[in-house]
Each structure stands twice: as structure tokens, then as C-alpha cells.
Protein backbone atom coordinates (compact mmCIF):
# COMPACT_ATOMS: atom_id res chain seq x y z
CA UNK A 1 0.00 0.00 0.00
CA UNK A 2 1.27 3.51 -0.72
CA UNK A 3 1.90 6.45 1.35
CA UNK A 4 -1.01 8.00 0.10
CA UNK A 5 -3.43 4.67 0.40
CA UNK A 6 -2.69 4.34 4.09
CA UNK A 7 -3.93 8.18 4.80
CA UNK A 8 -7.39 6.90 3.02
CA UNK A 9 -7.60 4.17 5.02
CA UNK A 10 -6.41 5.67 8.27
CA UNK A 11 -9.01 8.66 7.36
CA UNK A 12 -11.73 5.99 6.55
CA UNK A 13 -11.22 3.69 9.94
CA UNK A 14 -11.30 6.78 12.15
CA UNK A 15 -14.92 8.07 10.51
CA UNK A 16 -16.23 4.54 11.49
CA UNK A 17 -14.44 4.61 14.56
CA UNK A 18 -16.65 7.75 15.56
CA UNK A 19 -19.59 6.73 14.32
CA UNK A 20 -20.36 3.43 16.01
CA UNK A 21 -21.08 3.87 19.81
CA UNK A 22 -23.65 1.42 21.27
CA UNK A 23 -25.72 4.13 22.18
CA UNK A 24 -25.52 6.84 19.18
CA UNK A 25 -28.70 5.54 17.05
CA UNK A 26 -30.64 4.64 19.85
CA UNK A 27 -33.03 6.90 19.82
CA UNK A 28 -33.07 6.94 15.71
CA UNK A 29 -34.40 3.46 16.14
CA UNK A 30 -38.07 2.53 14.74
CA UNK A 31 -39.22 -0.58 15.04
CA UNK A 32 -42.07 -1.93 12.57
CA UNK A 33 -45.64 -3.15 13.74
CA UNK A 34 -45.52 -5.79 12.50
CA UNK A 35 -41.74 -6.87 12.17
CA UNK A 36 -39.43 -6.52 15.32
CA UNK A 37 -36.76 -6.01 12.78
CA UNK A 38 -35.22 -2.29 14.17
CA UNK A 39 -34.29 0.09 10.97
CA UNK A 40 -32.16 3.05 10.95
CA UNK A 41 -33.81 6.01 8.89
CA UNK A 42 -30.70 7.47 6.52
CA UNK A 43 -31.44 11.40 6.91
CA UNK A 44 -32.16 10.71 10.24
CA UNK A 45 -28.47 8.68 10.46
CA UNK A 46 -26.88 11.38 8.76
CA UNK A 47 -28.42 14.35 11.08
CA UNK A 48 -26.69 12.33 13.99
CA UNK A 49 -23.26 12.23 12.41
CA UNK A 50 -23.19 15.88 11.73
CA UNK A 51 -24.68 16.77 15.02
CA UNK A 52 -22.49 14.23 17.06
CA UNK A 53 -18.91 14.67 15.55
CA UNK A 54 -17.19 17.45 14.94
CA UNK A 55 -14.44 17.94 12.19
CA UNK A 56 -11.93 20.23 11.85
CA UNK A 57 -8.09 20.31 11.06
CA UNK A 58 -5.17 22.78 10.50
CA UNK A 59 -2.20 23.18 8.16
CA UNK A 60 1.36 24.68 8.72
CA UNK A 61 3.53 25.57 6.06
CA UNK A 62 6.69 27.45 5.43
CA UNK A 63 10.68 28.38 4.76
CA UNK A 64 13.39 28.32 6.99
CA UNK A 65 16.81 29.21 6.78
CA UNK A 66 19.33 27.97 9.49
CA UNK A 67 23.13 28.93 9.13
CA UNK A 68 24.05 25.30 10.82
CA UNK A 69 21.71 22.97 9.04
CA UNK A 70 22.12 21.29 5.90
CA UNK A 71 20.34 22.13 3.48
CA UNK A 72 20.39 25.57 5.00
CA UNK A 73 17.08 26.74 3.50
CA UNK A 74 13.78 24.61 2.76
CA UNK A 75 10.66 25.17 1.80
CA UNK A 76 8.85 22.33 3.92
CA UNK A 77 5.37 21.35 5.73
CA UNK A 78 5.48 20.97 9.68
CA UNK A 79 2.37 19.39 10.08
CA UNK A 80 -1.24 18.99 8.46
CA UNK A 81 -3.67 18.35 11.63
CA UNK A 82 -6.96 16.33 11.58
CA UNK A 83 -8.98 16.37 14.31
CA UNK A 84 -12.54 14.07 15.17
CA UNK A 85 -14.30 14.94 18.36
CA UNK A 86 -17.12 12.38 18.64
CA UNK A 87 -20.08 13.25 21.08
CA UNK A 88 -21.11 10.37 22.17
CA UNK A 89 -24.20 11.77 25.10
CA UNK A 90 -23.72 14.38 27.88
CA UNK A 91 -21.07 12.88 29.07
CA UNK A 92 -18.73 10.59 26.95
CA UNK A 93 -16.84 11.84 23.84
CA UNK A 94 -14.12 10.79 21.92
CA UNK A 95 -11.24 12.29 20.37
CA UNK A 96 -9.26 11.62 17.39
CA UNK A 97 -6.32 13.48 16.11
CA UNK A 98 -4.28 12.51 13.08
CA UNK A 99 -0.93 13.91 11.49
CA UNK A 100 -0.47 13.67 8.02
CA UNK A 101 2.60 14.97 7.29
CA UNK A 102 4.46 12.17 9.45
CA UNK A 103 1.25 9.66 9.35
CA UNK A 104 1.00 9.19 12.75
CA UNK A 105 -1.59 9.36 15.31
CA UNK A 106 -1.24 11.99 17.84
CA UNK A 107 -3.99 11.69 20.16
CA UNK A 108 -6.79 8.97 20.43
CA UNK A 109 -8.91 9.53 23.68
CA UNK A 110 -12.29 8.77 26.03
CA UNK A 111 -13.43 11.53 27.97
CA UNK A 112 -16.05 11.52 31.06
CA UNK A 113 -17.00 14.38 31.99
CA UNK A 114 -19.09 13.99 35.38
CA UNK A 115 -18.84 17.51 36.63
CA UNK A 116 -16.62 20.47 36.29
CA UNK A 117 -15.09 19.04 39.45
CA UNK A 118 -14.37 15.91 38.58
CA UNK A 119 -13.45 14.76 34.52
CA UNK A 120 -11.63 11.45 33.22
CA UNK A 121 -9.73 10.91 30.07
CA UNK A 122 -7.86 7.66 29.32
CA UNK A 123 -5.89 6.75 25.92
CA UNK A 124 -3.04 9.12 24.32
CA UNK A 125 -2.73 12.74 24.72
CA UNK A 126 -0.54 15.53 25.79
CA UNK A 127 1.28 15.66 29.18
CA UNK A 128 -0.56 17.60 31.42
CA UNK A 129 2.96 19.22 32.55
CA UNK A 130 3.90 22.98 32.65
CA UNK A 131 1.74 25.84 30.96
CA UNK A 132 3.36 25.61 27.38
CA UNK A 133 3.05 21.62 27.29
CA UNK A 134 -0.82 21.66 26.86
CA UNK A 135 -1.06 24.48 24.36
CA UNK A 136 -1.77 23.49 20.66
CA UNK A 137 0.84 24.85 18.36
CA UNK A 138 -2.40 27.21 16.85
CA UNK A 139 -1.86 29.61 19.52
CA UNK A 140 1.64 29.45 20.16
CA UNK A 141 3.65 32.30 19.21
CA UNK A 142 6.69 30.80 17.98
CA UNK A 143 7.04 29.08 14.93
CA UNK A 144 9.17 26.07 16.91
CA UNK A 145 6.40 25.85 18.71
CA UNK A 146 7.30 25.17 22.00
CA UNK A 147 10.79 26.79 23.74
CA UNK A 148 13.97 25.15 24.55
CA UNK A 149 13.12 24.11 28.12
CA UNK A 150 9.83 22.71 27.90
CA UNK A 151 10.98 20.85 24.61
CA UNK A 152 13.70 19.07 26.61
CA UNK A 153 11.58 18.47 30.00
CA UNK A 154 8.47 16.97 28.34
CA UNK A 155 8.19 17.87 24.45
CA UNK A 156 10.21 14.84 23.32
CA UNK A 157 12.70 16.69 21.98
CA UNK A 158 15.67 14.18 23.63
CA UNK A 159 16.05 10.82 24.05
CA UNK A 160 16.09 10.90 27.32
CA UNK A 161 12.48 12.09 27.92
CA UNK A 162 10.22 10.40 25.26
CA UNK A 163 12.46 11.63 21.75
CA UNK A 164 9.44 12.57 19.02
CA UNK A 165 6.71 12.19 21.06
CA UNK A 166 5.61 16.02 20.89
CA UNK A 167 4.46 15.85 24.82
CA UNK A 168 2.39 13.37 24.52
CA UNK A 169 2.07 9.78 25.97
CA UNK A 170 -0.13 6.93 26.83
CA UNK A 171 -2.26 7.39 30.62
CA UNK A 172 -5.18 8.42 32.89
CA UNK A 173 -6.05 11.54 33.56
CA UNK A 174 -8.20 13.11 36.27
CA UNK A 175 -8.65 16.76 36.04
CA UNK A 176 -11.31 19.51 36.95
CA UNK A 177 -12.07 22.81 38.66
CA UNK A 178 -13.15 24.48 41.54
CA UNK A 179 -13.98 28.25 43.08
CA UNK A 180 -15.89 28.98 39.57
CA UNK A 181 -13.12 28.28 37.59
CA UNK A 182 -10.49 30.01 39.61
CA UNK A 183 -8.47 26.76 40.60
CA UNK A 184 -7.57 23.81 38.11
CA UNK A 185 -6.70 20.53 39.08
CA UNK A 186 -4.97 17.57 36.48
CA UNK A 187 -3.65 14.67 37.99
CA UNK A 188 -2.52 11.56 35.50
CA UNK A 189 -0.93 8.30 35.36
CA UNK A 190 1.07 7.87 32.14
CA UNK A 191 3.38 5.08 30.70
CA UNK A 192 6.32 7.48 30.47
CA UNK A 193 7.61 5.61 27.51
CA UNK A 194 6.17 8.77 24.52
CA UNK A 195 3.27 8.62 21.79
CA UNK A 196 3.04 5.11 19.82
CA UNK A 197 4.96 3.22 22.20
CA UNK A 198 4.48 0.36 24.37
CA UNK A 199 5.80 0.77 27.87
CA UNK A 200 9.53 -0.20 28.33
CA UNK A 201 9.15 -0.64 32.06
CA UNK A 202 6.69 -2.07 34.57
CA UNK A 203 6.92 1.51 36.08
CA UNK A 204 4.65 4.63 35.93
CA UNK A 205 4.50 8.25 35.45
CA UNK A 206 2.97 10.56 37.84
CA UNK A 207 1.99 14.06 36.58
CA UNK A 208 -0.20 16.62 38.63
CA UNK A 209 -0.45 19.97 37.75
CA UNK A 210 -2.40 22.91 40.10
CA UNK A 211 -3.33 26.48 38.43
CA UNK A 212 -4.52 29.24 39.94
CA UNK A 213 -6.45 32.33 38.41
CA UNK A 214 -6.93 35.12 41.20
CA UNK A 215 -7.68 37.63 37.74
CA UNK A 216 -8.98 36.79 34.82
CA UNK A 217 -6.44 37.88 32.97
CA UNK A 218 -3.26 36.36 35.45
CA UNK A 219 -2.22 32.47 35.85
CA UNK A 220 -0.33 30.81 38.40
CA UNK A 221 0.95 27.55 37.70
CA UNK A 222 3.27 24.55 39.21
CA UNK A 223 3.49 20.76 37.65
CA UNK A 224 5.65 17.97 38.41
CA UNK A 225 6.55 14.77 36.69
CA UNK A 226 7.77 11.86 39.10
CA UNK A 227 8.44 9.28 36.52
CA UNK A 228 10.98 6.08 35.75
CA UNK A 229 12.51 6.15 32.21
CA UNK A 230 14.42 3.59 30.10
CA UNK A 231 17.16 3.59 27.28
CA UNK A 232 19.95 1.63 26.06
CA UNK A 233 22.75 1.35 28.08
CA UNK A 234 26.27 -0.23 28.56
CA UNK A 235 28.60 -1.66 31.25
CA UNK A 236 31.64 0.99 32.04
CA UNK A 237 33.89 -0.97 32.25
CA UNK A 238 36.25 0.82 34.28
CA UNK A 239 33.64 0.69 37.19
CA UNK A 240 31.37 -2.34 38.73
CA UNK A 241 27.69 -1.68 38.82
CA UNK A 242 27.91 1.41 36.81
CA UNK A 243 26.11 2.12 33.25
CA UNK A 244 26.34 5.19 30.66
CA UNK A 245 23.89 5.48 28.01
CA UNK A 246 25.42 6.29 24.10
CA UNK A 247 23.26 9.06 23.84
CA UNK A 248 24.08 11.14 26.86
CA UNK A 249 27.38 10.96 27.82
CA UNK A 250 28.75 12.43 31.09
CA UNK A 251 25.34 10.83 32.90
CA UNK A 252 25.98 8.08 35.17
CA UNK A 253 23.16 6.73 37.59
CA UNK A 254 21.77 4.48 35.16
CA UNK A 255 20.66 0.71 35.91
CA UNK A 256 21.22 -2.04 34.41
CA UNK A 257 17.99 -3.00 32.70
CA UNK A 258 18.00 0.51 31.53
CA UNK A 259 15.72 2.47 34.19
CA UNK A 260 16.78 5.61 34.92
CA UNK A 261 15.13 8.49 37.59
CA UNK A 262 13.27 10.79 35.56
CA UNK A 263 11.80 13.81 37.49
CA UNK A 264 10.57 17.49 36.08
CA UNK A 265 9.35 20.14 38.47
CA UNK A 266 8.09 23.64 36.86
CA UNK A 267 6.45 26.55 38.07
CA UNK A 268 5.36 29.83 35.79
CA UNK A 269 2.77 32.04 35.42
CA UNK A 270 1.10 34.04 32.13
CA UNK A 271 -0.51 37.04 31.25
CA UNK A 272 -3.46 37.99 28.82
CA UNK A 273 -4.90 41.04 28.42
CA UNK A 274 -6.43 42.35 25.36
CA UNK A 275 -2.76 44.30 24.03
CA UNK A 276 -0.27 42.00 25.76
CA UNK A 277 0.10 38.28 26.37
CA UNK A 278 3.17 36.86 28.58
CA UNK A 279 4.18 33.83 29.74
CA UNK A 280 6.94 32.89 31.52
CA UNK A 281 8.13 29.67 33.72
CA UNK A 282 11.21 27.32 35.33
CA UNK A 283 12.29 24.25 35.02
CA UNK A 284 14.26 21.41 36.58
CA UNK A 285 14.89 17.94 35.83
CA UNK A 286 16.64 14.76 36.96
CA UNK A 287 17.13 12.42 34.38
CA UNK A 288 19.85 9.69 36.40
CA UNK A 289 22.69 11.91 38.06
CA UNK A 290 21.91 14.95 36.32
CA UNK A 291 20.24 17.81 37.20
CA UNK A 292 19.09 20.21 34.02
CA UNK A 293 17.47 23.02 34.45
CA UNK A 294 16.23 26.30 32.14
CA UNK A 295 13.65 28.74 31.83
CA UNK A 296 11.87 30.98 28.93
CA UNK A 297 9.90 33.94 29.07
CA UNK A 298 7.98 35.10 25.81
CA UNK A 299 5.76 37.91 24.94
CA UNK A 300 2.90 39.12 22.50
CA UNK A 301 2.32 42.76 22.03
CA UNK A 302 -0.77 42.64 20.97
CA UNK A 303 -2.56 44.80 17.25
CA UNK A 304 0.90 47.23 17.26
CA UNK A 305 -1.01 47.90 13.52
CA UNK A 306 -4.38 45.77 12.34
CA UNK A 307 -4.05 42.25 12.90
CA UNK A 308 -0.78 42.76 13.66
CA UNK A 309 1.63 41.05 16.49
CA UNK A 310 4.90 41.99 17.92
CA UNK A 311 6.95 38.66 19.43
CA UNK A 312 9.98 38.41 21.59
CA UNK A 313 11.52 35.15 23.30
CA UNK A 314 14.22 33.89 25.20
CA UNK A 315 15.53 30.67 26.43
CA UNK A 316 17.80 29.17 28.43
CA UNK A 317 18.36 25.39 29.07
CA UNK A 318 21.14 23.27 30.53
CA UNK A 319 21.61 19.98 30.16
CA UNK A 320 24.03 17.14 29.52
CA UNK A 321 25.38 18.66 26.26
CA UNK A 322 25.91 21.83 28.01
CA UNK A 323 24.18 25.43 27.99
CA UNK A 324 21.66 26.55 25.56
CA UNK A 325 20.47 30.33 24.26
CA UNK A 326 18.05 31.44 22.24
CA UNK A 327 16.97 35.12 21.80
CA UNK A 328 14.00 35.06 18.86
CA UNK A 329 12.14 38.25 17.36
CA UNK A 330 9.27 38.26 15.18
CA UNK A 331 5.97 39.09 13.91
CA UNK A 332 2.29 37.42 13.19
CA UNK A 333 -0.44 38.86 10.86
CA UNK A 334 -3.92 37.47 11.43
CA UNK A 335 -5.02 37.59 7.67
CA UNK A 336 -8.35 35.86 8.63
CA UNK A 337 -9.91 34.15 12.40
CA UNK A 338 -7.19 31.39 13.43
CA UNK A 339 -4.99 31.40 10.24
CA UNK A 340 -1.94 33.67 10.67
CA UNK A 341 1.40 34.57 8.79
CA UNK A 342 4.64 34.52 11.13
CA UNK A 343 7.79 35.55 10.54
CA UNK A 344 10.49 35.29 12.93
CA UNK A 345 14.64 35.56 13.44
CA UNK A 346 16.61 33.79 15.99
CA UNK A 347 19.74 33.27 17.31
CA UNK A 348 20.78 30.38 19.23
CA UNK A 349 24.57 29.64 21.28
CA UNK A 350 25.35 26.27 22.40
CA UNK A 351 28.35 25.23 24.30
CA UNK A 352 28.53 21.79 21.84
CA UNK A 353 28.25 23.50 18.67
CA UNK A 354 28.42 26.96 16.60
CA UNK A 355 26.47 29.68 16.80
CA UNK A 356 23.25 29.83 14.73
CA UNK A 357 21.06 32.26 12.97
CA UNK A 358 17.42 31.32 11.35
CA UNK A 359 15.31 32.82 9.84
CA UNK A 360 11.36 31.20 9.43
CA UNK A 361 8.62 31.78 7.89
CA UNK A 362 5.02 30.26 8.16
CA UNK A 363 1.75 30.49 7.10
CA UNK A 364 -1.23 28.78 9.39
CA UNK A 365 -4.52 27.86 8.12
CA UNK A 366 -7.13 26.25 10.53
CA UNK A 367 -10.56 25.23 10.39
């Protein structure tokens, strides 16, 4: 089968998927007089489908140009989103969401939604970890979506915490709110082992997450992630009892079936009024040994012309490799609701390699 046959297929599995539920036709259901054979009226089938799931998708595409990379400039497609929330009644839905560009599934989740006190999701979806983590790259304000630190800590963006998973992973989830909205609550149990994957260890994640909002327009947040991870590792042989892992060298602490401590702590707040948007937060890790660390702050300055955004963000992460910075400048036009041009420069350091400049551009389309 092609690349382009298994996108039809995936696309065709997930619409039946969403449309069988033991309980969606139920009341569609007319049973004859004279026949206890039960039929299923077409319009009426089709009035449930439209009224019960909800489609909708987004697109980004772009340039960039990075002074370290090779090819150094590309014209290339990040991602094409498609997304199937299914309601199933007043309380159960499920929800489907589907990459294109690197067909794969992203998310796939139940939801139960009791109260606003008291909610349960179970399948794949995003860490609930940190401010940034949860946010869909639609409202980000960076082109790289997510920065530095909250990349390394929980965005998959290392091997040694879930490489490609793009914060997501495999768990329970309890979450809610309380005081009218003005305290949220997530609390999860996750494999720890990324998107896709099958757990590597007979251990578990725990992730809980408590925000506060005293304003409307002000957030106070603090997560933590008190998880187990695994990877590849080999005897040193210069020492009994003592592993190193390929892939992060300098880090000892490791076991030998792999395991390693894996703990993230952050705390951050953000800002959103109607001209300005900030957000800012720190983190801190143990992965083994190691303690990394790193923080970002970014802000919006909100319609400086008509539909028009001002950006500025900075980073900095340490880890294994060494220390990372990133300064990035740039600006968003909102050409129509929820589809946006952005253009942005940055400069990164890095104690492992040269300096960098890039320079990105993007266009977002959403529906």
C-alpha cells in the first residue's frame, strides 16, 4: 500500500471509529408493527453524524533558513492536523487526532465528563505538565512551537524524555475545577515511555499539575513529573555496577535493565490582556545523576497595527550537552480568524556547537 493509500484508510477507519457507539442511534431506532426487525432512517443517520462529531483540522507551512543545518534553506510542511471529536451523550466523547505529514496518530482519547469538578480521560494525549506543554501549536507564538526548556523536560525533543513524542504519551487523567473556575486541578498516570509506544518498564509516570487564576487575565501555575525512564545502556567498564547510556554521555546513575530516575518540576505564570500576552516559567529535571534546568519567558504585544503582532523570546536550558540560548524576534499577521502569517529571526549559542542564525517563515490555516 502507498503512502497516500494508508492516509485513506487511516481517514476511513477513524470516521467509522466515531460513528459506532452502542448508544448513538438509539433513539433513531423505529421498530415496525408488524416486524421486530429495528431500521435506521438514513437522513435521520446522517443528522446524527453531523450533530455528534465534529471535524476540523489545520495546516502549517513554510521556509526556513538555518546557518548550521544542511540544506540551509527549505521550503517544507510541519504538520497537516486532523482532528474528530465524537459526542457520544452528555457525558462521553471521543477524540481523534491525526498527522499527516508524518502519518502518525497523535492523540486517540475517552473523555467523562461527570462535573466540572471531577473529569476522566484515558488513551493518548498531551502531558498535562507545565503551561506551554498543553497548548496546541495554533496559539503558540513561535514558529518552533514550544521553547527550549519545555521541549527538553516533556516535548520529546531528547532521548532521554520520550524523543518525538511532541508531549504526549499513553495514561489516565483526572482533572477539573473548583472556586468557579479560579483553581484547576490535572492529575494523571502515564506510561512514560512517549506517543506510539508500548511501555519499556513495569513503572509509571505521575503528573499533577495545580493552576490558579486570582484575575482573569493572570495564571499561576506549578506541575511535576515523578516518573521512571528507560534507554539503552552499557557496562563501564572501568567501574562495577555502573552504566552510561550512548546518547548522553557524562550521565551516570543508570541501571542495568535501563531504568533511569526521571523527574521534572516547573512553576510559571502568564498574562493575557487584550494588548499583551506573557508567559513565563522554570524548570528542573533529573534524568539519572543529572540535574538540568532552564527557563523561557515570551511575549505578545498585541494589534501594534491591524491584525498585527509583535513577538519576543528567550531561552535558556542546561543539560548534559551543556548550555543553551536562544533570543527570537518576530511578527504574526492574522489575515483571517485562526490562520496567521509569522515571521520570525533567531539566534541560538550552544556550548557543543556553533552559533546559529534562522530565519522562518510560516503560514497557518485552521478550520
Amino acid at each position: 500500500m502507498n503512502f497516500f493509500g494508508k492516509r485513506k484508510v487511516v481517514l476511513v477507519l477513524a470516521l467509522i471509529l466515531f460513528s459506532y457507539t452502542p448508544d448513538v442511534f438509539a433513539q433513531e431506532q423505529e421498530c415496525s408493527s408488524t416486524d421486530t426487525t429495528k431500521t435506521i432512517d438514513v437522513n435521520q443517520m446522517v443528522n446524527t453524524l453531523v450533530k455528534r462529531i465534529k471535524l476540523s483540522g489545520y495546516a502549517h507551512v513554510g521556509f526556513n533558513y538555518n546557518s548550521q543545518e544542511s540544506p540551509r534553506d527549505e521550503f517544507k510542511i510541519a504538520r497537516i492536523i486532523f482532528m474528530a471529536d465524537a459526542r457520544i451523550n452528555k457525558q462521553f466523547n471521543m477524540y481523534f487526532m491525526f498527522d499527516f505529514k508524518s502519518a502518525s496518530l497523535h492523540e486517540l482519547y475517552r473523555n467523562y465528563s461527570a462535573s466540572p469538578y471531577f473529569n476522566v480521560r484515558m488513551g493518548q494525549f498531551k502531558t498535562p505538565f507545565s503551561i506551554e506543554n498543553p497548548m496546541s501549536p495554533t496559539v503558540l507564538e513561535l514558529i518552533p512551537c514550544t521553547s527550549l526548556v519545555t521541549g527538553y523536560m516533556v516535548g520529546g525533543g531528547d532521548a532521554l524524555m520520550m524523543k518525538g513524542s511532541s508531549g504526549r504519551d499513553m495514561g489516565l487523567n483526572v482533572y477539573g475545577s473548583f472556586l468557579k473556575k479560579k483553581l484547576d486541578y490535572s492529575l494523571a498516570i502515564m506510561n512514560g515511555q512517549g506517543r506510539n509506544n508500548s511501555d519499556a518498564n513495569s513503572q509509571k509516570d505521575f503528573v499533577a499539575t495545580v493552576a490558579a487564576h486570582p484575575l482573569r487575565w493572570l495564571t499561576l501555575s506549578t506541575s511535576m513529573i515523578l516518573g521512571t525512564g528507560n534507554i539503552a545502556v552499557t557496562p563501564l567498564s572501568t567501574t562495577p555496577n555502573q552504566y552510561i547510556c550512548s546518547v548522553a554521555p557524562g550521565i551516570t546513575g543508570f541501571k542495568g535493565n535501563g531504568n533511569y530516575t526521571r523527574n521534572r518540576y516547573a512553576a510559571g505564570f502568564s498574562v493575557d490582556t487584550k494588548h499583551l500576552g506573557v508567559r513565563s516559567e522554570y524548570m528542573q529535571g533529573k534524568d539519572a545523576d543529572f540535574v538540568s534546568k532552564g527557563y523561557y519567558a515570551t511575549a505578545c504585544l498585541k494589534r501594534i497595527a491591524t491584525n498585527l503582532d509583535l513577538i519576543g523570546s528567550y531561552d535558556w536550558l542546561r543539560i548534559y550537552s551543556g548550555k543553551h540560548n536562544r533570543y527570537l524576534g518576530g511578527l504574526q499577521y492574522w489575515f483571517y480568524p485562526r490562520c496567521r502569517f509569522q515571521l520570525s529571526y533567531d539566534y541560538e549559542t550552544a556550548d557543543a556547537c556553533r552559533c546559529q542564525n534562522a530565519v522562518q517563515a510560516q503560514v497557518q490555516v485552521r478550520f
